[in-house]
C-alpha atoms as a PDB file:
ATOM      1  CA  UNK A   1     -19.838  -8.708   8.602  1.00  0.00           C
ATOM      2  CA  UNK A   2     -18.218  -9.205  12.040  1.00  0.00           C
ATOM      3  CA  UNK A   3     -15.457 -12.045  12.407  1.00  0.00           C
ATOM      4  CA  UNK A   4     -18.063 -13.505  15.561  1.00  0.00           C
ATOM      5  CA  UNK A   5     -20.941 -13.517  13.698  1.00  0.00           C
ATOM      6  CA  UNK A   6     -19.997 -14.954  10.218  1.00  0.00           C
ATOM      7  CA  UNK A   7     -18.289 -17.691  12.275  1.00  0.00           C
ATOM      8  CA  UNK A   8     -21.246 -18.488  13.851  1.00  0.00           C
ATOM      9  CA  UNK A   9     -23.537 -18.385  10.516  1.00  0.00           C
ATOM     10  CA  UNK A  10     -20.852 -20.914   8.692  1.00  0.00           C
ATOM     11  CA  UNK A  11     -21.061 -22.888  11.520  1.00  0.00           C
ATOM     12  CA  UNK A  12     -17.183 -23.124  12.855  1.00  0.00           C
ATOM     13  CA  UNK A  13     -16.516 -22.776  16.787  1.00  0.00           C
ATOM     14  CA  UNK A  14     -15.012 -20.118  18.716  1.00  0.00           C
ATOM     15  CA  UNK A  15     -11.708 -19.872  19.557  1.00  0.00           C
ATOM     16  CA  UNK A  16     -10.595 -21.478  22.501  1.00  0.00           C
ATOM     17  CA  UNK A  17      -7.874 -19.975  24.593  1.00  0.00           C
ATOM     18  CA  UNK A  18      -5.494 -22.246  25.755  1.00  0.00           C
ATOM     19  CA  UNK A  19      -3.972 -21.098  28.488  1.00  0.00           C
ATOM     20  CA  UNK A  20      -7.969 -20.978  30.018  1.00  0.00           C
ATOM     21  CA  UNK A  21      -8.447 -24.884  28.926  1.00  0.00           C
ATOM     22  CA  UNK A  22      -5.176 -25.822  30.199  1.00  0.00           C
ATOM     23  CA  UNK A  23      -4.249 -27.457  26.565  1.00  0.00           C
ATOM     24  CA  UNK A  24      -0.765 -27.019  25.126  1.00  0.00           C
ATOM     25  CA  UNK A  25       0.121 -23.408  23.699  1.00  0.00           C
ATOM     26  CA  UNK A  26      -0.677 -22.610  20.152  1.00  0.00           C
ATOM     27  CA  UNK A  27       2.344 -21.085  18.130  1.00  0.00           C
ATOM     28  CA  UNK A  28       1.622 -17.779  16.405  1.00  0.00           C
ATOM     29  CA  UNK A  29       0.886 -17.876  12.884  1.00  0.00           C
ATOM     30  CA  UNK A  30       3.837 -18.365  10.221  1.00  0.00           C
ATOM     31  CA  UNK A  31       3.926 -15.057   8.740  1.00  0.00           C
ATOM     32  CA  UNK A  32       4.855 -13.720   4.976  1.00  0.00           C
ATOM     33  CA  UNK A  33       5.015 -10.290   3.961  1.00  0.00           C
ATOM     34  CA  UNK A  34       4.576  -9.883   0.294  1.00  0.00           C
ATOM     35  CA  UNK A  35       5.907  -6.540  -1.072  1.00  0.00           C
ATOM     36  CA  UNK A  36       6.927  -4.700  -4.113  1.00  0.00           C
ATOM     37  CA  UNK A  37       9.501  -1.923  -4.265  1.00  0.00           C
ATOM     38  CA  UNK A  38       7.006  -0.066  -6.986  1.00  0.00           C
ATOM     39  CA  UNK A  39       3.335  -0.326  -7.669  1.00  0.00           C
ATOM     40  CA  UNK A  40       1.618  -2.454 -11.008  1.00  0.00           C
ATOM     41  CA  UNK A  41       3.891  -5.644 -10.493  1.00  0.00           C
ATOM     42  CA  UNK A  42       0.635  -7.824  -9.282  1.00  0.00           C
ATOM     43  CA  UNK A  43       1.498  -8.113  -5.364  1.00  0.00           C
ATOM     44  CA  UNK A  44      -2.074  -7.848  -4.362  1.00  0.00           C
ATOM     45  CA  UNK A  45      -3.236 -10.518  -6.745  1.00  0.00           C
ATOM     46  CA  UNK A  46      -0.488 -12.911  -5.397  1.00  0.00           C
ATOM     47  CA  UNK A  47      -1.350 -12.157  -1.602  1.00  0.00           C
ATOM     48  CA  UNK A  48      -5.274 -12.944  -2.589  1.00  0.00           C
ATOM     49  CA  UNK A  49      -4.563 -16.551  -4.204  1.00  0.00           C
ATOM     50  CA  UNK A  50      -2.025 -17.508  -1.524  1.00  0.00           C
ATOM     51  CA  UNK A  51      -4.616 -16.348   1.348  1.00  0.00           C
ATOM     52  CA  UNK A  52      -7.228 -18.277  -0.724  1.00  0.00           C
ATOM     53  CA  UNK A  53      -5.001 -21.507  -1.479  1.00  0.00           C
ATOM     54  CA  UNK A  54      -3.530 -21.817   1.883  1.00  0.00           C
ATOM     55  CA  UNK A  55      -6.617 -21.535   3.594  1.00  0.00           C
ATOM     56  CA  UNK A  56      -7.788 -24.516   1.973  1.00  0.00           C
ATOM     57  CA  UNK A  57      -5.118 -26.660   4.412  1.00  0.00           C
ATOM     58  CA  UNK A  58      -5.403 -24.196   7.648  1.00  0.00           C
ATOM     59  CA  UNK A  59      -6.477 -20.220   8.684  1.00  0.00           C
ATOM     60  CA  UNK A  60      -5.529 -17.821   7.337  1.00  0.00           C
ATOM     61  CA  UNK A  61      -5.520 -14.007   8.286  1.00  0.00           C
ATOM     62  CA  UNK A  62      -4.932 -11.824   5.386  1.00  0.00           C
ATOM     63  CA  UNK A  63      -4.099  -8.214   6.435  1.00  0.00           C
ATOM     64  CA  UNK A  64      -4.453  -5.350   3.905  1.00  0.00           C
ATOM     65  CA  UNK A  65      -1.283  -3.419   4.913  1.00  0.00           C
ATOM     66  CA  UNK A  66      -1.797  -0.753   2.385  1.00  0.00           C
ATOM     67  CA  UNK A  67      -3.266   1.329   5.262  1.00  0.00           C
ATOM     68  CA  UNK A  68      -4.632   4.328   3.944  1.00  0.00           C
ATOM     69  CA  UNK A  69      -5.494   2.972   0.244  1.00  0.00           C
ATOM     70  CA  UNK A  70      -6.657  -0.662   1.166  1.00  0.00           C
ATOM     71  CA  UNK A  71      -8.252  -3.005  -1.569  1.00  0.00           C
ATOM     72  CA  UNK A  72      -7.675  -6.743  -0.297  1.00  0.00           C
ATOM     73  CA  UNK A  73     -11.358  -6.608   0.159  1.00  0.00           C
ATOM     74  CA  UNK A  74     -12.418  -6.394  -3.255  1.00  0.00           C
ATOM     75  CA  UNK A  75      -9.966  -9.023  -4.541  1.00  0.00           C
ATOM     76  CA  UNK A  76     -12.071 -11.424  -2.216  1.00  0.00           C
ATOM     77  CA  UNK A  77     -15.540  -9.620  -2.726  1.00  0.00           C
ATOM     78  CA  UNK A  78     -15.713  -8.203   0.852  1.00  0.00           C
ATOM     79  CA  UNK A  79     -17.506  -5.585   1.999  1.00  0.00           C
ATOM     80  CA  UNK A  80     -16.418  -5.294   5.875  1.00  0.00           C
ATOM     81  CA  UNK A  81     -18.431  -3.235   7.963  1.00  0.00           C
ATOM     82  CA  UNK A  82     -15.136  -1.957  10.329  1.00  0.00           C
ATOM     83  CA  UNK A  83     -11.772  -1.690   8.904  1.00  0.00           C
ATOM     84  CA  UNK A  84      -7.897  -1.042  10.805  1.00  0.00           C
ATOM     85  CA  UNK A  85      -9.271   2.887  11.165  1.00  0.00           C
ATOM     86  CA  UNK A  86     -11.834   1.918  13.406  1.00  0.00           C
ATOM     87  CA  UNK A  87      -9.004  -0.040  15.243  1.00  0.00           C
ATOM     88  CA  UNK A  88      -6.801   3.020  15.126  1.00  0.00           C
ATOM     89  CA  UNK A  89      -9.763   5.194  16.295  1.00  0.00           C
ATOM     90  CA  UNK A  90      -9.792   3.194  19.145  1.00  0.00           C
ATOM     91  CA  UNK A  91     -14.116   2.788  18.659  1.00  0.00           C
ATOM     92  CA  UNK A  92     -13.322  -1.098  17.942  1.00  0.00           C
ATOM     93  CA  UNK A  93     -11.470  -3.739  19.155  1.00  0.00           C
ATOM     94  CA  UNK A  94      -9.685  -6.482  17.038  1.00  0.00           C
ATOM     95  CA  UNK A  95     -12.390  -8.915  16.685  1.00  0.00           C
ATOM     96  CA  UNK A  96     -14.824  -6.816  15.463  1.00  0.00           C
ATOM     97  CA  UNK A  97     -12.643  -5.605  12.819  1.00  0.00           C
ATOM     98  CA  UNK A  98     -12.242  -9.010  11.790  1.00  0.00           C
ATOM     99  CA  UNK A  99     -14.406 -10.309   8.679  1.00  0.00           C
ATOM    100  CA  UNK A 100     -14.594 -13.415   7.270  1.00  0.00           C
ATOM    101  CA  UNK A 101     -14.159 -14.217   3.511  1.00  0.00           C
ATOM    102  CA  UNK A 102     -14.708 -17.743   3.713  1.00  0.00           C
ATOM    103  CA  UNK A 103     -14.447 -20.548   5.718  1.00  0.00           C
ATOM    104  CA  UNK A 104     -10.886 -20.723   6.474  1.00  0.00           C
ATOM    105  CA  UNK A 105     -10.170 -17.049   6.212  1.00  0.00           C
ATOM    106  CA  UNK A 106     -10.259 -13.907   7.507  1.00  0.00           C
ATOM    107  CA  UNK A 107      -9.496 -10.602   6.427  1.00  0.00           C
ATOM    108  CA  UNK A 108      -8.256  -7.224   8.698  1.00  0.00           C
ATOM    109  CA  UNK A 109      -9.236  -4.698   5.449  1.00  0.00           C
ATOM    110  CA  UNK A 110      -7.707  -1.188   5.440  1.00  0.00           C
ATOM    111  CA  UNK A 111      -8.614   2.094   5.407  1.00  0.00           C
ATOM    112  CA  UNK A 112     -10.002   3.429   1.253  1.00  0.00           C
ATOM    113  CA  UNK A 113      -8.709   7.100   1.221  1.00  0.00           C
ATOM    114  CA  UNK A 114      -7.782   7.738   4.672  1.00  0.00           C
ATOM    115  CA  UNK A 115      -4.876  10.102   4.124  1.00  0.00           C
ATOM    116  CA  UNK A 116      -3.783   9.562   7.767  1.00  0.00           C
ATOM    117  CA  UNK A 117      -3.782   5.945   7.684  1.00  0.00           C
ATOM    118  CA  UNK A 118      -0.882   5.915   5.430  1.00  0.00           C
ATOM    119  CA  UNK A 119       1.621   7.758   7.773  1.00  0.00           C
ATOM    120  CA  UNK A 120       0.811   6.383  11.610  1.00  0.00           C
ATOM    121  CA  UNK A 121       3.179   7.035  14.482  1.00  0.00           C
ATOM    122  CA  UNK A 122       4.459   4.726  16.018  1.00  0.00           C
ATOM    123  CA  UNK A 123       2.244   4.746  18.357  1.00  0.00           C
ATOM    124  CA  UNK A 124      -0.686   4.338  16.471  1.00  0.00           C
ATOM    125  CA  UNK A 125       1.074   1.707  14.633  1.00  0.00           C
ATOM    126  CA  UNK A 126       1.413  -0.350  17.834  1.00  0.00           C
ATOM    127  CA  UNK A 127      -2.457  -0.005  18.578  1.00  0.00           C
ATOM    128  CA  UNK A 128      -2.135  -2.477  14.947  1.00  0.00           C
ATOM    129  CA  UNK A 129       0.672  -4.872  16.182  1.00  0.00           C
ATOM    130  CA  UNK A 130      -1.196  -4.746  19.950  1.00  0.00           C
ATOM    131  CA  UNK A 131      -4.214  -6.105  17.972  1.00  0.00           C
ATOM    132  CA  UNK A 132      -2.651  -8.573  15.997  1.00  0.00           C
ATOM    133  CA  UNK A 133      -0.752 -10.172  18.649  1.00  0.00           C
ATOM    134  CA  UNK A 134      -4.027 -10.316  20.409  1.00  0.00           C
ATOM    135  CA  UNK A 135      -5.100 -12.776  17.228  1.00  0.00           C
ATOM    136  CA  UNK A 136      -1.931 -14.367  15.514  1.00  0.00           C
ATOM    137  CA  UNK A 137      -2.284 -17.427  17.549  1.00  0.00           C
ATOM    138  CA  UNK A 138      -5.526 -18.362  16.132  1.00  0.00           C
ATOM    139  CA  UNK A 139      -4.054 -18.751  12.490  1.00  0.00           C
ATOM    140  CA  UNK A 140      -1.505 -21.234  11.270  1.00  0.00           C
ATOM    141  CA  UNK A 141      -0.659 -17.957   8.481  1.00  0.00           C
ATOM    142  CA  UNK A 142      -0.628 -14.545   8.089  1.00  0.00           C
ATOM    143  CA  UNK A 143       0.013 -12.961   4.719  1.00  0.00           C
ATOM    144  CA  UNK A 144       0.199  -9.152   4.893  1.00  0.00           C
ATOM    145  CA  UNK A 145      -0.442  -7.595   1.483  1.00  0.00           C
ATOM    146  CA  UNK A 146       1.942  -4.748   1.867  1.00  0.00           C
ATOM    147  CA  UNK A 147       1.520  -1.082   0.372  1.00  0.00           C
ATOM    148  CA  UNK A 148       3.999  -0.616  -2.595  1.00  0.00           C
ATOM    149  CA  UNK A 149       7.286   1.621  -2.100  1.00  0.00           C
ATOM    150  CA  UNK A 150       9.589   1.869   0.842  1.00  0.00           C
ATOM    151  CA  UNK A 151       7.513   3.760   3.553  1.00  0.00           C
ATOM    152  CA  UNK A 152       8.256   3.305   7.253  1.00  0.00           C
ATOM    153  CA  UNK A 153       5.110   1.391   7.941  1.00  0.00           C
ATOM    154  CA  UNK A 154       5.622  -0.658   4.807  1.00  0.00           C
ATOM    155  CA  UNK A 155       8.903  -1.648   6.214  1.00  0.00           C
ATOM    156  CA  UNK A 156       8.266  -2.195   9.995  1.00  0.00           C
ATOM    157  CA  UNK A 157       5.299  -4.815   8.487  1.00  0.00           C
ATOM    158  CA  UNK A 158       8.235  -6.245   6.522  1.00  0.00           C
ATOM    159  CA  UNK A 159      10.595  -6.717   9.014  1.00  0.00           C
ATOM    160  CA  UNK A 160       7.966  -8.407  11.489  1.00  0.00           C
ATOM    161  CA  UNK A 161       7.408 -11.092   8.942  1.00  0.00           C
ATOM    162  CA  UNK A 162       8.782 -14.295   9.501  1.00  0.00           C
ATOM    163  CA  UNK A 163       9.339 -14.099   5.258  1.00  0.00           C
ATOM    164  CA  UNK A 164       9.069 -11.264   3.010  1.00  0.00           C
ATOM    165  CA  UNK A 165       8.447 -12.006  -0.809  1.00  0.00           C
ATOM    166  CA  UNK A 166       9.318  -9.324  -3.195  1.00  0.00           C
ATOM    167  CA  UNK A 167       7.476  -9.527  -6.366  1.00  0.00           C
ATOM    168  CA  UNK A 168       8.745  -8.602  -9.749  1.00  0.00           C
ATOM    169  CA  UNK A 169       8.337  -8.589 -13.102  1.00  0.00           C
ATOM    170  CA  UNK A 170      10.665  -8.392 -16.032  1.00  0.00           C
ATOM    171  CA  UNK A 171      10.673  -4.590 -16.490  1.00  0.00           C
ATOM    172  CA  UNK A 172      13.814  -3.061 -15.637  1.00  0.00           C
ATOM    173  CA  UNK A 173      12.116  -0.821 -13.260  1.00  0.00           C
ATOM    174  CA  UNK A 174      10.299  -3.141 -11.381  1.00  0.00           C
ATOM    175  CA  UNK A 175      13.887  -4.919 -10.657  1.00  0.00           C
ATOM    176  CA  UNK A 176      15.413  -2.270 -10.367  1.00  0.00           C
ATOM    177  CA  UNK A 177      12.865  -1.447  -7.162  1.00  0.00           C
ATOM    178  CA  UNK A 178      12.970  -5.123  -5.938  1.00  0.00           C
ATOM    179  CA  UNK A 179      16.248  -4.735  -5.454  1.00  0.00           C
ATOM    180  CA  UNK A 180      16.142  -1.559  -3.204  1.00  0.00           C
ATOM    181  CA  UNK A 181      13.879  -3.188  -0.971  1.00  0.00           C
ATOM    182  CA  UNK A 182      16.159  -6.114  -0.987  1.00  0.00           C
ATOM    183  CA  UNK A 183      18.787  -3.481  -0.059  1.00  0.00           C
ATOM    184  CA  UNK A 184      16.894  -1.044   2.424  1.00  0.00           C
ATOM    185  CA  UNK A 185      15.887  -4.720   4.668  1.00  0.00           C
ATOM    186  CA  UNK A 186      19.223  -5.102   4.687  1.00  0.00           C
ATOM    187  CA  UNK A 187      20.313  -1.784   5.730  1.00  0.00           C
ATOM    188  CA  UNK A 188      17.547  -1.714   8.625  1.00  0.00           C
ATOM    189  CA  UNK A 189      19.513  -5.300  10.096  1.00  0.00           C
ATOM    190  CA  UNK A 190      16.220  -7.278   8.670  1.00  0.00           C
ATOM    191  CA  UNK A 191      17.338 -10.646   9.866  1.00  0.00           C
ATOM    192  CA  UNK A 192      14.417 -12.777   8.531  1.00  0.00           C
ATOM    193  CA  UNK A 193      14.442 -14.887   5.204  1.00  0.00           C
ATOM    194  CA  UNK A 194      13.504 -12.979   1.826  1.00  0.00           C
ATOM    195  CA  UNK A 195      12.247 -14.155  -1.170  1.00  0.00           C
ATOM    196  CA  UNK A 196      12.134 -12.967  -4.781  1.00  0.00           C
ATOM    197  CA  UNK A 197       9.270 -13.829  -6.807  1.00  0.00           C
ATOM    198  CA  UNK A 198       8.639 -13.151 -10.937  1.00  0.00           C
ATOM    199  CA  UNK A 199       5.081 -12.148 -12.081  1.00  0.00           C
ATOM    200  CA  UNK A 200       4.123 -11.867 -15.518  1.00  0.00           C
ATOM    201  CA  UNK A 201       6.831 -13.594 -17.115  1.00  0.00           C
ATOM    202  CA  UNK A 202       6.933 -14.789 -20.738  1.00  0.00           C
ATOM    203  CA  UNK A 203       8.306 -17.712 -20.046  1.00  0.00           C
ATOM    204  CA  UNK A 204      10.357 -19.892 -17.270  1.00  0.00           C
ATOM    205  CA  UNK A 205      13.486 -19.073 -19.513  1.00  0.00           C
ATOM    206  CA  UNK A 206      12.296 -15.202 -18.890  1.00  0.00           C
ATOM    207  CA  UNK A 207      11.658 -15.819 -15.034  1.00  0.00           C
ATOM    208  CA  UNK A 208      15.180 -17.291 -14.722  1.00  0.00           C
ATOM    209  CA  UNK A 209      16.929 -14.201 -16.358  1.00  0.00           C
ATOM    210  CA  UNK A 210      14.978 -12.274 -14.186  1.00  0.00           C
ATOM    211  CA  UNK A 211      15.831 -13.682 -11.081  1.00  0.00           C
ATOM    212  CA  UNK A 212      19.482 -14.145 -12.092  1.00  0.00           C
ATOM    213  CA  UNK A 213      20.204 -10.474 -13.233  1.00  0.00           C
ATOM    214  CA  UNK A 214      18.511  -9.236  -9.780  1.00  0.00           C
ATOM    215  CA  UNK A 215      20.752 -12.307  -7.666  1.00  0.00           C
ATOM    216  CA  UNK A 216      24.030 -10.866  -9.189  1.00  0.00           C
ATOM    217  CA  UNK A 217      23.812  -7.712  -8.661  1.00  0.00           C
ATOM    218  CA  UNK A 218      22.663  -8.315  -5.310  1.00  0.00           C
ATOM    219  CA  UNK A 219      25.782 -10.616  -4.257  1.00  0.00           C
ATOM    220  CA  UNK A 220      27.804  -8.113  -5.952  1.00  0.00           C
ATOM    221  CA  UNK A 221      26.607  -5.454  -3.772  1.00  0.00           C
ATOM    222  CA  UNK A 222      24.993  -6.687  -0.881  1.00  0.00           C
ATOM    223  CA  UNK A 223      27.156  -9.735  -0.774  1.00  0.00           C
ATOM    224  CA  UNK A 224      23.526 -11.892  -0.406  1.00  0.00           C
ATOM    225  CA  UNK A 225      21.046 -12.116  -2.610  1.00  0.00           C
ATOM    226  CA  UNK A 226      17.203 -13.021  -1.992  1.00  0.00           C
ATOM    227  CA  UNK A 227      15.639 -16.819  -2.697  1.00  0.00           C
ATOM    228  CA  UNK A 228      14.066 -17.332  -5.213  1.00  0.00           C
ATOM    229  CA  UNK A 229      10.551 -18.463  -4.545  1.00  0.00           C
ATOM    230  CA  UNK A 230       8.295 -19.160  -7.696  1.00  0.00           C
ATOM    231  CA  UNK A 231       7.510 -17.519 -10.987  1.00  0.00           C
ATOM    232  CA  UNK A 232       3.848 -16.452 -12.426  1.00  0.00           C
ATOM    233  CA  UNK A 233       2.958 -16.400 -15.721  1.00  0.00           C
ATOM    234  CA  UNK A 234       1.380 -13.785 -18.004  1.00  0.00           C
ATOM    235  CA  UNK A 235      -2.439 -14.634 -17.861  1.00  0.00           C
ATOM    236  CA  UNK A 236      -5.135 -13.061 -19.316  1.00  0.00           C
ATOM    237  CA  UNK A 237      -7.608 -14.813 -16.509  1.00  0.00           C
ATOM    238  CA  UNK A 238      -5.810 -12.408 -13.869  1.00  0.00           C
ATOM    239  CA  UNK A 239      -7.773  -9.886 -14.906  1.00  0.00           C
ATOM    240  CA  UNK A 240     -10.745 -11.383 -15.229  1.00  0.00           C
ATOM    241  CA  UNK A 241     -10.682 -12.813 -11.703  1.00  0.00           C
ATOM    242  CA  UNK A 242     -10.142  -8.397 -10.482  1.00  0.00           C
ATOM    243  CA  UNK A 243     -12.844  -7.649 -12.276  1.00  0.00           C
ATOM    244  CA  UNK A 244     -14.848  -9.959 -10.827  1.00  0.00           C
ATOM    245  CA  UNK A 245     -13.635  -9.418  -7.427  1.00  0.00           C
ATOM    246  CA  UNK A 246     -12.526 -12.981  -6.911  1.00  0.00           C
ATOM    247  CA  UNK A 247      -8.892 -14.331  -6.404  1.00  0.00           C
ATOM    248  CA  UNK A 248      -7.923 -16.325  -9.343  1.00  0.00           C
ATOM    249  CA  UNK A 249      -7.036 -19.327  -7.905  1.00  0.00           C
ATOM    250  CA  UNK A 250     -11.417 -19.144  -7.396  1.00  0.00           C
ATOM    251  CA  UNK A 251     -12.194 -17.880 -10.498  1.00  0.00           C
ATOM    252  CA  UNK A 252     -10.353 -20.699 -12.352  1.00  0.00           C
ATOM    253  CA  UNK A 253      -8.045 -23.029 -10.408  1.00  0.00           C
ATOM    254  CA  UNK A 254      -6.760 -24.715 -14.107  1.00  0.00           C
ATOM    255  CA  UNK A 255      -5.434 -21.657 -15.705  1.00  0.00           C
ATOM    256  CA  UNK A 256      -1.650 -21.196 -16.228  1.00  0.00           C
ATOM    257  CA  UNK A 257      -1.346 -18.592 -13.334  1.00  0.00           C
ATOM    258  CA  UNK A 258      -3.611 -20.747 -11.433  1.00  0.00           C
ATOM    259  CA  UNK A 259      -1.019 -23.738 -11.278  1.00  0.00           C
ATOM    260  CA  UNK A 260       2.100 -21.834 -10.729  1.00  0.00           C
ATOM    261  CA  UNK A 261       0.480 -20.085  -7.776  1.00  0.00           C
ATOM    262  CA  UNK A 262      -0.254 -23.812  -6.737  1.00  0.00           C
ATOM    263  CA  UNK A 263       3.526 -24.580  -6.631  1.00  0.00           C
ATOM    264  CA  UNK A 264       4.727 -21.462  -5.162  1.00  0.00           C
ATOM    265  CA  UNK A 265       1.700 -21.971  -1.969  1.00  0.00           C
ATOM    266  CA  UNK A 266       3.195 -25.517  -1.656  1.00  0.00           C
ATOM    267  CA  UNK A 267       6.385 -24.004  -1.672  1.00  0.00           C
ATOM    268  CA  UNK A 268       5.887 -21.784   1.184  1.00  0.00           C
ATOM    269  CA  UNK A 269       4.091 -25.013   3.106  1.00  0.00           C
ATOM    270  CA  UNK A 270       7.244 -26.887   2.992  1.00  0.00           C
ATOM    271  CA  UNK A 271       9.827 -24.252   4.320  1.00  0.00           C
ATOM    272  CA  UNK A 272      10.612 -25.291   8.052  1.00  0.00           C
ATOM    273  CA  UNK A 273       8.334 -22.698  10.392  1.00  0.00           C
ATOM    274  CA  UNK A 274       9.751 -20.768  12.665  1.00  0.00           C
ATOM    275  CA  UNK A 275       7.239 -18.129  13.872  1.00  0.00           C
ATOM    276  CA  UNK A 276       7.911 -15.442  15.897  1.00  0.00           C
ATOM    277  CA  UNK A 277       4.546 -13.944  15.866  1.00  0.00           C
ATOM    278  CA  UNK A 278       3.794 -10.349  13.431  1.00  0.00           C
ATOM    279  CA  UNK A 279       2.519  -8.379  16.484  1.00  0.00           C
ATOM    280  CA  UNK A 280       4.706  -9.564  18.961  1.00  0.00           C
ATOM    281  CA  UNK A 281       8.087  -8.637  16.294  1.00  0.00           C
ATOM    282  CA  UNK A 282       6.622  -5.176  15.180  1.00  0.00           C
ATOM    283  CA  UNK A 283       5.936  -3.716  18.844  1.00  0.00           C
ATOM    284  CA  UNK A 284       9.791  -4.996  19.237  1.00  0.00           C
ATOM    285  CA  UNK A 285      10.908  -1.531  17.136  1.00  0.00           C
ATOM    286  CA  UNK A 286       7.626   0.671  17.890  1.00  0.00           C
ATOM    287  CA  UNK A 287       6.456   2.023  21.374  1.00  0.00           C
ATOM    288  CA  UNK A 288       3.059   0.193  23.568  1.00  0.00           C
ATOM    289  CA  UNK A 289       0.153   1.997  22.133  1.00  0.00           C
ATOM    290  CA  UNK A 290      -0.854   4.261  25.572  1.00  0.00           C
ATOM    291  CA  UNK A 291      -4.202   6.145  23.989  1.00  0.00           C
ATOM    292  CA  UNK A 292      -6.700   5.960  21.143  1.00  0.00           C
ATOM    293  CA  UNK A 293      -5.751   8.974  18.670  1.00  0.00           C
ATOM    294  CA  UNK A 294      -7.493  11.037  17.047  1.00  0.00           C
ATOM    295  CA  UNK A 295      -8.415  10.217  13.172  1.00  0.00           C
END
């Protein structure tokens, strides 16, 4: 449903604009960019229980950055009526694109097999950041849930974000990945913070060997090494919660995964903020949008 209109059925108000009401300027939303150097380690998943935990305390915008193969609606049992295409197509604006999954949170969903949508140019890419810096100030976060792999897109999300979290897991490959995204940031002068964080672990004994086989070969190499943020367990209730198109901090808050996603959200809430806003950074490396193209 549209953002307007499902704000208006729960009952919330408007936004107001500030500058118009003379109060004090809102800051743009803290963002976090969680990513994956391969597909399979649970990134999605994560991104849908942190949107759905942190909106408990404040709004949230979740944007499905997997642009042409989009699912961040299912894991909250959406079904929006526009997506980012539409945006891109230049036959709706921002809000409309907008659709709420609950009170607290709203989702920007991406194109489902839109070929094009996964390789924008940069100017179509800044008809996205034009839109979200139209927005960001109405959140207190934005989580983008990032397409796997090291595409362009994939990175100029990353390097907007005010924090990017790369999720693991304990197979070599999926480190192995992590770690050239750790690397590639770096190469591309990514100043912000970054974050490691360990899905499906055995154990916290398992999670720390994890983190510190990808830390020294990072310091080794790089001569930095990313944070590490949190660790998930191994949980049979994850897939439960997919299947039933819920995130599974909803479908069970007092499961194993449940409470370690707890720690890591409460994590992120305590890191000092410094926003710079996601729209605002990314049209800092991509051109003003100038026409609607052509999908």
């Amino acid at each position: 449903m549209y953002w307007a209109r499902a704000r208006s059925l729960i009952g919330l108000p408007h936004p107001v604009d500030s500058a118009a009401s003379g109060a004090e300027p809102r800051l743009a939303a803290r963002s976090v960019c969680v990513a994956s150097g391969k597909g399979g380690t649970g990134k999605s998943v994560i991104c849908a229980s942190l949107a759905a935990q942190l909106s408990m305390r404040g709004r949230v915008l979740l944007v499905d950055a997997d642009l042409g193969a989009g699912n961040a609606h299912i894991l909250q049992n959406a079904s929006p009526e526009r997506s980012l295409v539409d945006l891109v197509k230049g036959t709706s604006e921002i809000d409309d694109v907008r659709t709420a999954c609950g009170p607290q949170l709203d989702l920007l969903a991406a194109g489902c097999g839109v070929p094009h949508m996964a390789g924008l140019d940069p100017r179509e890419l800044a008809t996205i950041a034009d839109g979200l810096r139209a927005i960001e100030r109405d959140y207190q976060w934005c989580l983008v849930d990032s397409a796997a792999g090291l595409s362009e897109q994939t990175l100029a999300f990353a390097r907007a974000s005010d924090l990017v979290a790369i999720v693991t897991t304990p197979d070599l490959t999926a480190m192995t990945d992590a770690y050239a995204f750790f690397k590639v940031l770096l190469a591309l002068g990514a100043d912000q913070e970054v974050g490691l964080i360990v899905n499906r672990a055995g154990s916290e004994a398992e999670a720390a060997g994890v983190v510190r086989r990808v830390e020294e070969v990072s310091r080794r190499f790089l001569g930095r090494a990313p944070e590490f943020l949190g660790w998930l367990p191994e949980d049979a209730t994850v897939r439960h919660a997919v299947n039933n198109r819920r995130p599974v901090v909803r479908e069970d808050p007092h499961t194993p995964f449940a409470g370690r996603l707890l720690a890591l959200a409460e994590r992120l809430e305590l890191r000092p903020a410094r926003p710079r806003g996601l729209g605002s950074a990314m049209l800092e490396h991509v051109p003003p949008p100038l026409s609607a193209p052509s999908i």
